[in-house]
N, C-alpha and C. Protein backbone atom coordinates (compact mmCIF):
# COMPACT_ATOMS: atom_id res chain seq x y z
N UNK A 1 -0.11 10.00 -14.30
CA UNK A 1 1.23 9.79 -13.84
C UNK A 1 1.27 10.10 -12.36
N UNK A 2 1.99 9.53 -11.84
CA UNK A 2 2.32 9.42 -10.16
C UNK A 2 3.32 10.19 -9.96
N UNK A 3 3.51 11.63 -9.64
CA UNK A 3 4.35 11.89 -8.76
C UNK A 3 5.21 12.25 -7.94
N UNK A 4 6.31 12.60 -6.98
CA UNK A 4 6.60 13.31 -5.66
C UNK A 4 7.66 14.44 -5.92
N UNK A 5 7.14 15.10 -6.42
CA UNK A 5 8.30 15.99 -6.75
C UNK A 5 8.32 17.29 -5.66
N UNK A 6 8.25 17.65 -4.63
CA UNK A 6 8.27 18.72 -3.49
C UNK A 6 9.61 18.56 -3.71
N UNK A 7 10.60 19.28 -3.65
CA UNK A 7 11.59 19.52 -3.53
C UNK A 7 12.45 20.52 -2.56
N UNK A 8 11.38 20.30 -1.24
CA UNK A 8 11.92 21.06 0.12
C UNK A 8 12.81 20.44 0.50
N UNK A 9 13.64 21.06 1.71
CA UNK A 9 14.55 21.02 1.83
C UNK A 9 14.33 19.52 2.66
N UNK A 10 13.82 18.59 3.13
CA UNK A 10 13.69 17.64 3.58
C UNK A 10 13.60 16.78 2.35
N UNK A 11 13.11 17.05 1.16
CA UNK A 11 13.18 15.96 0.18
C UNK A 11 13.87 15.94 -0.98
N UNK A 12 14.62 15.15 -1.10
CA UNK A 12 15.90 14.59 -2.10
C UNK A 12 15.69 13.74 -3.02
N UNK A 13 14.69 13.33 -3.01
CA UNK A 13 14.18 12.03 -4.02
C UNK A 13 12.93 12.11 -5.10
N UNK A 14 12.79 12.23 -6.36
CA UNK A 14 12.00 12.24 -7.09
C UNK A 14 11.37 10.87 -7.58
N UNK A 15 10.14 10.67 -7.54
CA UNK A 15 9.82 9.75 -7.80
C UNK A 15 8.54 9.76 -8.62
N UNK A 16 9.14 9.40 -10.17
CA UNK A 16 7.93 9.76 -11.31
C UNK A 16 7.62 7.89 -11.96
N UNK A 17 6.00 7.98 -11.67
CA UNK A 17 5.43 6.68 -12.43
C UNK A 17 4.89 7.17 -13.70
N UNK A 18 5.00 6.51 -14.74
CA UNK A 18 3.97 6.15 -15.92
C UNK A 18 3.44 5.07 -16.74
N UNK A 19 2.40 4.72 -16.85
CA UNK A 19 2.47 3.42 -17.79
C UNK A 19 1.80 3.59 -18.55
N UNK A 20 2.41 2.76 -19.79
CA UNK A 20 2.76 2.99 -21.19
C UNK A 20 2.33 1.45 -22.24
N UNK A 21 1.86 1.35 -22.78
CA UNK A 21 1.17 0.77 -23.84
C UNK A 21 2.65 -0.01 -24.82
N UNK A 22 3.06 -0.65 -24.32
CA UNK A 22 4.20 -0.79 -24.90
C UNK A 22 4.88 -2.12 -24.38
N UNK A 23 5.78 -2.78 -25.19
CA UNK A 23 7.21 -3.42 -24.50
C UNK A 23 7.95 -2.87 -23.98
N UNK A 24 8.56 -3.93 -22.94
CA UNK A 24 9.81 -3.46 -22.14
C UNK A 24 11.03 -3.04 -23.16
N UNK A 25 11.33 -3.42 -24.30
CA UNK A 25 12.22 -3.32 -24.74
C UNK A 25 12.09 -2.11 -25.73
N UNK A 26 10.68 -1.80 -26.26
CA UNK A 26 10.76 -0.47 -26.87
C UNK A 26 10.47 0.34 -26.11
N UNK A 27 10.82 0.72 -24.93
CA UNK A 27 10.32 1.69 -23.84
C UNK A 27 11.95 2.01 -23.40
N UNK A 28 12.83 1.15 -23.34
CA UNK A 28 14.16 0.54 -23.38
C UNK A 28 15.18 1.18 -24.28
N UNK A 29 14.54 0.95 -25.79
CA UNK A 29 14.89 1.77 -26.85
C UNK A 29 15.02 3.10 -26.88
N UNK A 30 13.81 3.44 -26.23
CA UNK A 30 13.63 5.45 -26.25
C UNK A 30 14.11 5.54 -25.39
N UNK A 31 14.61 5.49 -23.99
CA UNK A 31 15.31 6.09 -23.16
C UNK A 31 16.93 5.76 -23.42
N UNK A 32 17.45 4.65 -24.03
CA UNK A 32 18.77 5.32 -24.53
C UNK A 32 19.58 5.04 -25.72
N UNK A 33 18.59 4.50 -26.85
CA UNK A 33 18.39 5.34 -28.03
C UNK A 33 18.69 6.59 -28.44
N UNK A 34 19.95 7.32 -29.23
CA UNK A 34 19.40 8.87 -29.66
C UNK A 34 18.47 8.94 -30.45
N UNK A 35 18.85 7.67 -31.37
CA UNK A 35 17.67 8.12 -32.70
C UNK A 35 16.25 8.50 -32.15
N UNK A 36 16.10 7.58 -30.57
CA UNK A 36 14.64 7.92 -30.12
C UNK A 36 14.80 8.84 -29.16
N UNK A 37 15.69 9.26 -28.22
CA UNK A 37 15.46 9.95 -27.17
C UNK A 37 15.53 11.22 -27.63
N UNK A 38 15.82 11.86 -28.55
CA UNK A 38 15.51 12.77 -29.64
C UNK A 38 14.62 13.32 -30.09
N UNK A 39 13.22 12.46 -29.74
CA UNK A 39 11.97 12.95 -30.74
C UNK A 39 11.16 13.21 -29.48
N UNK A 40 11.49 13.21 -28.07
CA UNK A 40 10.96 13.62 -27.14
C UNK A 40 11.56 14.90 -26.12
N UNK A 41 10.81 15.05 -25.02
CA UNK A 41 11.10 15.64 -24.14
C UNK A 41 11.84 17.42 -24.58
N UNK A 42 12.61 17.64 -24.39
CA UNK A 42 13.73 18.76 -24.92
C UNK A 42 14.32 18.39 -26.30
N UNK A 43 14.33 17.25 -26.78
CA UNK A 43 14.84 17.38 -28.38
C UNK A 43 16.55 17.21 -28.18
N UNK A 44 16.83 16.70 -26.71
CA UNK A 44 18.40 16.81 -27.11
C UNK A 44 18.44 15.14 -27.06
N UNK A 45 19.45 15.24 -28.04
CA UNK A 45 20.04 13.32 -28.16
C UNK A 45 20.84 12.83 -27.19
N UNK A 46 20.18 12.07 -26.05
CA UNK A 46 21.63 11.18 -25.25
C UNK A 46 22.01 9.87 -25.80
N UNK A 47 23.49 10.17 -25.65
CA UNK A 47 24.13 9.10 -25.97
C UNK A 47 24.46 8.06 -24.73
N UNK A 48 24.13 7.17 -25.07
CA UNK A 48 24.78 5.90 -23.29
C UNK A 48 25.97 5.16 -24.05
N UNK A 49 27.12 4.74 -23.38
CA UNK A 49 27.82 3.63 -23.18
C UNK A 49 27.10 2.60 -22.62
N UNK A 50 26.38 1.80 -22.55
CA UNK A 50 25.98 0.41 -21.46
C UNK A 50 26.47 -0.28 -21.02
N UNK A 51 27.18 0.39 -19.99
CA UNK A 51 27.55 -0.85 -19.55
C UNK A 51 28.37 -0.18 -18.13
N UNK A 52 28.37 -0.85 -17.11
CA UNK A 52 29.16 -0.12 -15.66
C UNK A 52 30.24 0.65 -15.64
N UNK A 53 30.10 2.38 -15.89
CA UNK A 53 31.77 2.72 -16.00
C UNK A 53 31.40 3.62 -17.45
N UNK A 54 30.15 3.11 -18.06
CA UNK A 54 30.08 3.59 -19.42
C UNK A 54 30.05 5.33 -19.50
N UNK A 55 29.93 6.21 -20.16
CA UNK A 55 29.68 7.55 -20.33
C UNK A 55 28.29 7.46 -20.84
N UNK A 56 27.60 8.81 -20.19
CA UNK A 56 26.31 9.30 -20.95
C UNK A 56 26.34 10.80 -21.13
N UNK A 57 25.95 11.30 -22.22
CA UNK A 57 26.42 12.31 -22.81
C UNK A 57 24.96 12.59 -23.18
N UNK A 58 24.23 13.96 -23.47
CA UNK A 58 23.03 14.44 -24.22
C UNK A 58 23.92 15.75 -24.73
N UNK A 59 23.63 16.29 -25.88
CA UNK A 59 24.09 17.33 -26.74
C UNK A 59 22.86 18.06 -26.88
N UNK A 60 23.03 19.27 -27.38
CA UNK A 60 21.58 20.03 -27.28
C UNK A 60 21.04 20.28 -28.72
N UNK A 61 19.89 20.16 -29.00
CA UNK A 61 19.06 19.79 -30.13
C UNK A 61 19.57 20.90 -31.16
N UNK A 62 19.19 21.14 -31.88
CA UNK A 62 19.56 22.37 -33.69
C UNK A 62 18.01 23.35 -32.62
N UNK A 63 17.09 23.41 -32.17
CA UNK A 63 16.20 24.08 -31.83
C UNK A 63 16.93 25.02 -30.55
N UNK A 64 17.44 24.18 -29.22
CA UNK A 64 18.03 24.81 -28.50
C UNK A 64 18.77 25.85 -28.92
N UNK A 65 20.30 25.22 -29.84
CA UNK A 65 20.91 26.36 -30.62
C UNK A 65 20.42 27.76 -31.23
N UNK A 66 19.06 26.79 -32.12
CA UNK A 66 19.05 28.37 -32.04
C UNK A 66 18.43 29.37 -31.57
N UNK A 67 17.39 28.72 -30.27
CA UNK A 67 17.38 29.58 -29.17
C UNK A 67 18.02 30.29 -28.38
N UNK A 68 19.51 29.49 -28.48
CA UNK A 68 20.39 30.29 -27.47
C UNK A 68 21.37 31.60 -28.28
N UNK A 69 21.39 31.54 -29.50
CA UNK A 69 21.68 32.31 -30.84
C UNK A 69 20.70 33.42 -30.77
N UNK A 70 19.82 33.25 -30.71
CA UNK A 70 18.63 34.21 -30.53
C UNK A 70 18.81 35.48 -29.29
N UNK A 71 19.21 34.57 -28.32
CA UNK A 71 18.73 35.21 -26.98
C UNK A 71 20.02 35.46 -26.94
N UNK A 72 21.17 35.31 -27.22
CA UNK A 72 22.32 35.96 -26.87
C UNK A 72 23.20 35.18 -25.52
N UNK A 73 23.20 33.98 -25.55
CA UNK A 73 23.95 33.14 -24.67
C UNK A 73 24.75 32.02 -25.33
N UNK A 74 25.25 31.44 -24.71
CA UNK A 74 26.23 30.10 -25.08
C UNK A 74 25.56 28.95 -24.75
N UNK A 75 25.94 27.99 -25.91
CA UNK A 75 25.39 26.67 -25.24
C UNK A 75 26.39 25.75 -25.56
N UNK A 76 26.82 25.22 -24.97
CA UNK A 76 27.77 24.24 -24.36
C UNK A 76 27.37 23.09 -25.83
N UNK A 77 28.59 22.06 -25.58
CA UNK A 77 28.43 21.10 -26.79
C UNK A 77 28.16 19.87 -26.30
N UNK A 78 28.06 19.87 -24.17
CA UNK A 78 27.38 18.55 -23.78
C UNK A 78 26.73 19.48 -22.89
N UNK A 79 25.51 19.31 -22.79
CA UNK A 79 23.79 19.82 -21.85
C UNK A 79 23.73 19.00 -20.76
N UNK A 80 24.31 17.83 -20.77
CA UNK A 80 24.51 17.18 -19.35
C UNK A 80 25.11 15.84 -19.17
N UNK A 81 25.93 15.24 -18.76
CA UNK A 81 26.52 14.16 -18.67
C UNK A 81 26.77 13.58 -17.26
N UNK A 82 27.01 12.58 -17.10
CA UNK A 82 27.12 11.58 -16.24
C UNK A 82 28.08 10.04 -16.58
N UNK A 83 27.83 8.78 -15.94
CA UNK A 83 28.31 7.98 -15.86
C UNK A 83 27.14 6.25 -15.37
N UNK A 84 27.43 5.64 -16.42
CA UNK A 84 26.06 4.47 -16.12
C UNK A 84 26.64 3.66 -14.87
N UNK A 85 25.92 3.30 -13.72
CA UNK A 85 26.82 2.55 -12.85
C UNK A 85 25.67 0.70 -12.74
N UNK A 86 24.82 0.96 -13.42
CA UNK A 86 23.93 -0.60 -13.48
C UNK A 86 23.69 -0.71 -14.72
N UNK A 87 23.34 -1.49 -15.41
CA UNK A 87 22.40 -1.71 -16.78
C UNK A 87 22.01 -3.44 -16.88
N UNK A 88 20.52 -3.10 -16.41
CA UNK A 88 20.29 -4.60 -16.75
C UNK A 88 18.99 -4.45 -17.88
N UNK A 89 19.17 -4.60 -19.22
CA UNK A 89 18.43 -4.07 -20.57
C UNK A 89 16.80 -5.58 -20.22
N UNK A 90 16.64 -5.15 -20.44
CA UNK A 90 15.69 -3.93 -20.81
C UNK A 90 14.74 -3.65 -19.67
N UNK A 91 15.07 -3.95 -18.51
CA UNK A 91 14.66 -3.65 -17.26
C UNK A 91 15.12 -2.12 -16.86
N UNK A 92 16.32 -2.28 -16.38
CA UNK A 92 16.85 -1.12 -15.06
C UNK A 92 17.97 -0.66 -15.76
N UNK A 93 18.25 0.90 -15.26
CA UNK A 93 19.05 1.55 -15.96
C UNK A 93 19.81 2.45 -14.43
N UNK A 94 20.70 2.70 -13.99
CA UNK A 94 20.73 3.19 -12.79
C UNK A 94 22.52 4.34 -13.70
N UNK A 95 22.21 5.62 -13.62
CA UNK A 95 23.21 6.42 -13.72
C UNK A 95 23.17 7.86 -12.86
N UNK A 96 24.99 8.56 -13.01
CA UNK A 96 24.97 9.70 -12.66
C UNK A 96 24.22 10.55 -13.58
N UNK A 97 23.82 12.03 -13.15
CA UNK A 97 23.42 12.88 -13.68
C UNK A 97 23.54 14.36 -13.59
N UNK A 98 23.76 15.13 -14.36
CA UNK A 98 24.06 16.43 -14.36
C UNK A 98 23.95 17.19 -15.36
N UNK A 99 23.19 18.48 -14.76
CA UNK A 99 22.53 19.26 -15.68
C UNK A 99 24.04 20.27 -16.10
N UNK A 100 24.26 20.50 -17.04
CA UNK A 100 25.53 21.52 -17.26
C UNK A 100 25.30 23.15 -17.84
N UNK A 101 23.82 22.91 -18.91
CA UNK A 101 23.10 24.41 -19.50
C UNK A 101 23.13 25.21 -18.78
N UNK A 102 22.92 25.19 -17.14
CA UNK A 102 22.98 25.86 -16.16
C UNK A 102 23.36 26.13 -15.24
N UNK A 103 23.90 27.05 -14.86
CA UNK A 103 24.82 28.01 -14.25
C UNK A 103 25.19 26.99 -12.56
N UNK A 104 23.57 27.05 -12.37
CA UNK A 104 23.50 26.96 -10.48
C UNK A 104 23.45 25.20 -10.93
N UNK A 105 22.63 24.90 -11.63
CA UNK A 105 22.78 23.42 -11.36
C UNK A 105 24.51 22.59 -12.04
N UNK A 106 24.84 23.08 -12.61
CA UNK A 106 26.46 22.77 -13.32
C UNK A 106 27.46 22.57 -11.94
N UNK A 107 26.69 23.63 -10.95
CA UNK A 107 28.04 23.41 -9.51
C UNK A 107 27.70 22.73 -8.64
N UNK A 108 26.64 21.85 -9.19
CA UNK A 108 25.71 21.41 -7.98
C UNK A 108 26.78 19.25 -8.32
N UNK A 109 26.50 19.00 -7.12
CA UNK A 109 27.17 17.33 -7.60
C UNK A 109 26.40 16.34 -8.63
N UNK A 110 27.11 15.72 -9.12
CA UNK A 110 26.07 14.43 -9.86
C UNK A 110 24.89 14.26 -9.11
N UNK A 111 24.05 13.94 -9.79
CA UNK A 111 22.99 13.28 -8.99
C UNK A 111 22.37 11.76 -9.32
N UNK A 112 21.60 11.10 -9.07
CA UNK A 112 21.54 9.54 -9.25
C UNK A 112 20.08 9.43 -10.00
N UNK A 113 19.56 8.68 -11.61
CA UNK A 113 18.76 8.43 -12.03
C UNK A 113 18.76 7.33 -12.11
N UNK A 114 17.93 6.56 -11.54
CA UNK A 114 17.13 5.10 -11.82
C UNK A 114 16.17 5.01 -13.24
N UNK A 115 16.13 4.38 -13.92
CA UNK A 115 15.01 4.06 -14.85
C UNK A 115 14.87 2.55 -14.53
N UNK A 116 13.41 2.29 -13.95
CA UNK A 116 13.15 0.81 -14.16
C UNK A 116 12.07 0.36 -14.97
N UNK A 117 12.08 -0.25 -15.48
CA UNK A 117 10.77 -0.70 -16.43
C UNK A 117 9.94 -2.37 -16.09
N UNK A 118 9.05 -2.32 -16.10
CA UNK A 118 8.06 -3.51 -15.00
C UNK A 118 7.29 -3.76 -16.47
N UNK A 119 6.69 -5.21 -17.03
CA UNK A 119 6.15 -5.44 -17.47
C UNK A 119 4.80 -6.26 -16.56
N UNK A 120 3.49 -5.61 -16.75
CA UNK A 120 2.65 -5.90 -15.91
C UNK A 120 1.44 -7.17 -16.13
N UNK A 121 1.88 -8.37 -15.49
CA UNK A 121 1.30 -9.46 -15.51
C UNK A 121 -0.59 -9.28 -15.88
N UNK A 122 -0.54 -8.36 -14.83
CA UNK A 122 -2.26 -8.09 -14.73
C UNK A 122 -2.52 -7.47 -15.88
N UNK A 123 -1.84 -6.85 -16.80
CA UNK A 123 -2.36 -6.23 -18.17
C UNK A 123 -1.07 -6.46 -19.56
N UNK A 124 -1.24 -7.10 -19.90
CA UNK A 124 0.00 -7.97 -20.81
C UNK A 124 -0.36 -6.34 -21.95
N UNK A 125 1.25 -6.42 -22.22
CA UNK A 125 0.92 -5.16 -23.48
C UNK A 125 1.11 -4.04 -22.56
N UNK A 126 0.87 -3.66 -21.28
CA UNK A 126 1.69 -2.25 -20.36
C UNK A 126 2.47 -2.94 -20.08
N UNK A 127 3.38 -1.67 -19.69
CA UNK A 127 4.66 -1.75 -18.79
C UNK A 127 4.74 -0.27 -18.17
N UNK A 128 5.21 -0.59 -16.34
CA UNK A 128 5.10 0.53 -15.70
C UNK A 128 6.66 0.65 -15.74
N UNK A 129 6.82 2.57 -15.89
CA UNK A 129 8.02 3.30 -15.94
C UNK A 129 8.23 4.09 -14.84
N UNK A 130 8.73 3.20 -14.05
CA UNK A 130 9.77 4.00 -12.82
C UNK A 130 10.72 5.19 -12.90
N UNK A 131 10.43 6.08 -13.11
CA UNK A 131 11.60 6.89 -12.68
C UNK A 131 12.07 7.48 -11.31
N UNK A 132 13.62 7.61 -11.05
CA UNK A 132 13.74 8.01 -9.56
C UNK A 132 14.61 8.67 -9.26
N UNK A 133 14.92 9.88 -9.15
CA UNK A 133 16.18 10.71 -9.53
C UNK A 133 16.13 11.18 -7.92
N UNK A 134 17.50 10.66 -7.21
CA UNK A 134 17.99 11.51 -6.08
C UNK A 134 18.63 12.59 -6.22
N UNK A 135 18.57 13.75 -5.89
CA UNK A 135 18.97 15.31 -6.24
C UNK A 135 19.32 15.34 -4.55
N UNK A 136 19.76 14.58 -4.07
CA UNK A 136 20.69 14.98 -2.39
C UNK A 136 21.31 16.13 -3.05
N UNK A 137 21.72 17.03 -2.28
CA UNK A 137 22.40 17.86 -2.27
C UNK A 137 22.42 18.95 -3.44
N UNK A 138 21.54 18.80 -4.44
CA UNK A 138 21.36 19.38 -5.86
C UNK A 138 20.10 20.09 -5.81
N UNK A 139 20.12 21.34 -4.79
CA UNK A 139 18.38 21.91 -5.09
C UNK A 139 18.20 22.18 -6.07
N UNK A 140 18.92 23.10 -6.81
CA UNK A 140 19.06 23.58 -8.18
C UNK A 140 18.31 22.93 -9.22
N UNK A 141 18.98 21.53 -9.33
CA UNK A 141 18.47 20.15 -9.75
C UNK A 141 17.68 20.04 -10.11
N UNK A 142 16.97 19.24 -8.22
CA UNK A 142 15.99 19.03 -8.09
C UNK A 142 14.21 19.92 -8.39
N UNK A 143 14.69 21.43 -8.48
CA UNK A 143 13.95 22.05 -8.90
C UNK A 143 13.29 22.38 -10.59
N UNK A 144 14.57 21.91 -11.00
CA UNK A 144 14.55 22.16 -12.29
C UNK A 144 14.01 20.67 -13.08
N UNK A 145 14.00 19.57 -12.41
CA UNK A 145 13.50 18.56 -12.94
C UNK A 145 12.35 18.28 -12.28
N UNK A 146 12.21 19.13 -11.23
CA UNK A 146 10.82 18.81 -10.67
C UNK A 146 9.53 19.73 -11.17
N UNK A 147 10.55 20.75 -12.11
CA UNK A 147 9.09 21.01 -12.94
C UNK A 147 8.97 22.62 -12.71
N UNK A 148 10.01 23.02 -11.49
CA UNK A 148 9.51 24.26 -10.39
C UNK A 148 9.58 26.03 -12.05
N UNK A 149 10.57 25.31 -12.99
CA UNK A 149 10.54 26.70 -13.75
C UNK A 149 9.97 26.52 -14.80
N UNK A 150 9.27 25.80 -14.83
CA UNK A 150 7.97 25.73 -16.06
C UNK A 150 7.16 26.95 -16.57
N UNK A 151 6.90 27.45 -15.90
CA UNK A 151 6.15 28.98 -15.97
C UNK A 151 7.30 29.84 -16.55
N UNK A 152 8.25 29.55 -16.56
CA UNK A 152 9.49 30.84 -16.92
C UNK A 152 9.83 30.14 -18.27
N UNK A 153 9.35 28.99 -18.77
CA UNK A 153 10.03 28.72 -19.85
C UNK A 153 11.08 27.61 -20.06
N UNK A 154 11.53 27.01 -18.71
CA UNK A 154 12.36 25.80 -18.65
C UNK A 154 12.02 24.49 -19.01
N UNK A 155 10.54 24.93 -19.33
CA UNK A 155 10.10 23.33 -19.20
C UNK A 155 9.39 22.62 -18.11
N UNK A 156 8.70 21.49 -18.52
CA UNK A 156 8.05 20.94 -16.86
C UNK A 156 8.69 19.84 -15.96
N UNK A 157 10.76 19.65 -16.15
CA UNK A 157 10.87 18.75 -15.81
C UNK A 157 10.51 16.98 -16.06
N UNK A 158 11.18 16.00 -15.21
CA UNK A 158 10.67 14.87 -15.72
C UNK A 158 9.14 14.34 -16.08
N UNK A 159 8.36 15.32 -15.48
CA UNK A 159 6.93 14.93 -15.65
C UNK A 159 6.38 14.81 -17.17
N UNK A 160 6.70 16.51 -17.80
CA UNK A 160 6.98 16.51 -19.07
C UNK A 160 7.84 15.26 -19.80
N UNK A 161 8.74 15.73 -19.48
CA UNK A 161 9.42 14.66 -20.47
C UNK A 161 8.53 12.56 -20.46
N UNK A 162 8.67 12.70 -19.46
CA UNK A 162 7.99 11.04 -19.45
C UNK A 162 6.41 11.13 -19.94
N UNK A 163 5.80 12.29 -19.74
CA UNK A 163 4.42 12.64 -20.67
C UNK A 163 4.70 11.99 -22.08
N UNK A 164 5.65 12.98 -22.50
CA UNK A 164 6.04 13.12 -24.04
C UNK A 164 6.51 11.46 -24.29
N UNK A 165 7.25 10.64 -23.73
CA UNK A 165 8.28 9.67 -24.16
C UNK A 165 6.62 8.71 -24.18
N UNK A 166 5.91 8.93 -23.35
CA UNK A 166 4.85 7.88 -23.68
C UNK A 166 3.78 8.25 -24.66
N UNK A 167 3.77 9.62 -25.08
CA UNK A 167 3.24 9.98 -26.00
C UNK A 167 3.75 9.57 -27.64
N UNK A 168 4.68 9.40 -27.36
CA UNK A 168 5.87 9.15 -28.66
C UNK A 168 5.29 7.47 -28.84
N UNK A 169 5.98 6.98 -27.73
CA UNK A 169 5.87 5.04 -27.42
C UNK A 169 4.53 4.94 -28.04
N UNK A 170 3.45 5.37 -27.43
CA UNK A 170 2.50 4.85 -27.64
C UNK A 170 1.70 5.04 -29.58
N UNK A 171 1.69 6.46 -29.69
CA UNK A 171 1.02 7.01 -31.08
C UNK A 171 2.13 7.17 -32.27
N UNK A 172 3.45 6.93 -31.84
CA UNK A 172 4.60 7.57 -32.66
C UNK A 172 4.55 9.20 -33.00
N UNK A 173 3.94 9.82 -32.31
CA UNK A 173 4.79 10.48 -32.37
C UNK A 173 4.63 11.72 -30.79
N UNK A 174 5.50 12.54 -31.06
CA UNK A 174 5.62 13.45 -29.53
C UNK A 174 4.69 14.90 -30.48
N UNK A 175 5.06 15.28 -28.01
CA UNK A 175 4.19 16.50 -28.50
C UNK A 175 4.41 17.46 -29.68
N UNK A 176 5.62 17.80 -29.78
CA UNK A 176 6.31 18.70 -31.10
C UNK A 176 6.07 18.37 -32.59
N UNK A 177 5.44 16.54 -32.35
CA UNK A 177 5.41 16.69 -33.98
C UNK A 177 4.19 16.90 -34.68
């Protein structure tokens, strides 16, 4: 996988490649799919509206819960939401984004996720997965999807997660199962 996640103060833009053994349209499916976006990454289900204007909503998995039951905190009944402002299926996906589980990133502004998906002439059967998340103004964010609290337990960010979603695409199933 390809990619730029420094998240100094000069850089605002994440930019994660992967390619994946798959159709455009089941690659399409798992990113906003719950039934599929579910069996990857963090385990929480987003929901999309598709369409310009639509709502996107992720809720946090029965595992989160009862991690946060455990540890003695609250967890919210949406983990992060936004707003779709492109959708051209099964290509490009362009929405707001916002992390809400957390404190510093919850005050931080929307931020902008691209998903594009490329079916590749030179190898029929891949398709390359663009991801591109601008975190302007969202260090918080940008740190947290760039992977920076992995060691503490947050997770590795989009790198992880698009690991897992092609791990899923490709063998059926993800790392967890």
């Amino acid at each position: 996988m390809t990619t730029n996640t420094d998240v100094s103060a000069d850089t605002t833009t994440q930019v994660y490649r992967v390619y994946i053994k798959s159709t455009s349209q089941k690659i399409w499916d798992a990113i906003t799919q719950p039934e599929w976006n579910a069996r990857y990454g963090y385990g929480a289900p987003g929901m999309y509206d598709l369409r310009p204007g639509g709502s996107y909503h992720s809720t946090p998995s029965d595992e989160m819960r009862k991690y946060a039951a455990e540890n003695g905190f609250p967890m919210q009944e949406v983990i992060v939401d936004g707003e779709v402002i492109e959708v051209d299926p099964p290509r490009k996906l362009v929405q707001t984004w916002r992390l809400l589980m957390d404190e510093s990133t919850a005050k931080e502004p929307f931020t902008t996720l691209t998903w594009e998906i490329s079916e590749l002439a030179a190898q029929p059967g891949v398709c390359r997965l663009t991801v591109t998340h601008d975190v302007t103004d969202a260090p918080a964010t940008g740190a947290m999807t760039g992977g920076k609290h992995e060691e503490s337990g947050a997770g590795g960010g989009w790198a992880w997660i698009l690991s897992d979603l092609k791990t899923l695409v490709e063998t059926g199933s993800a790392f967890s199962s």
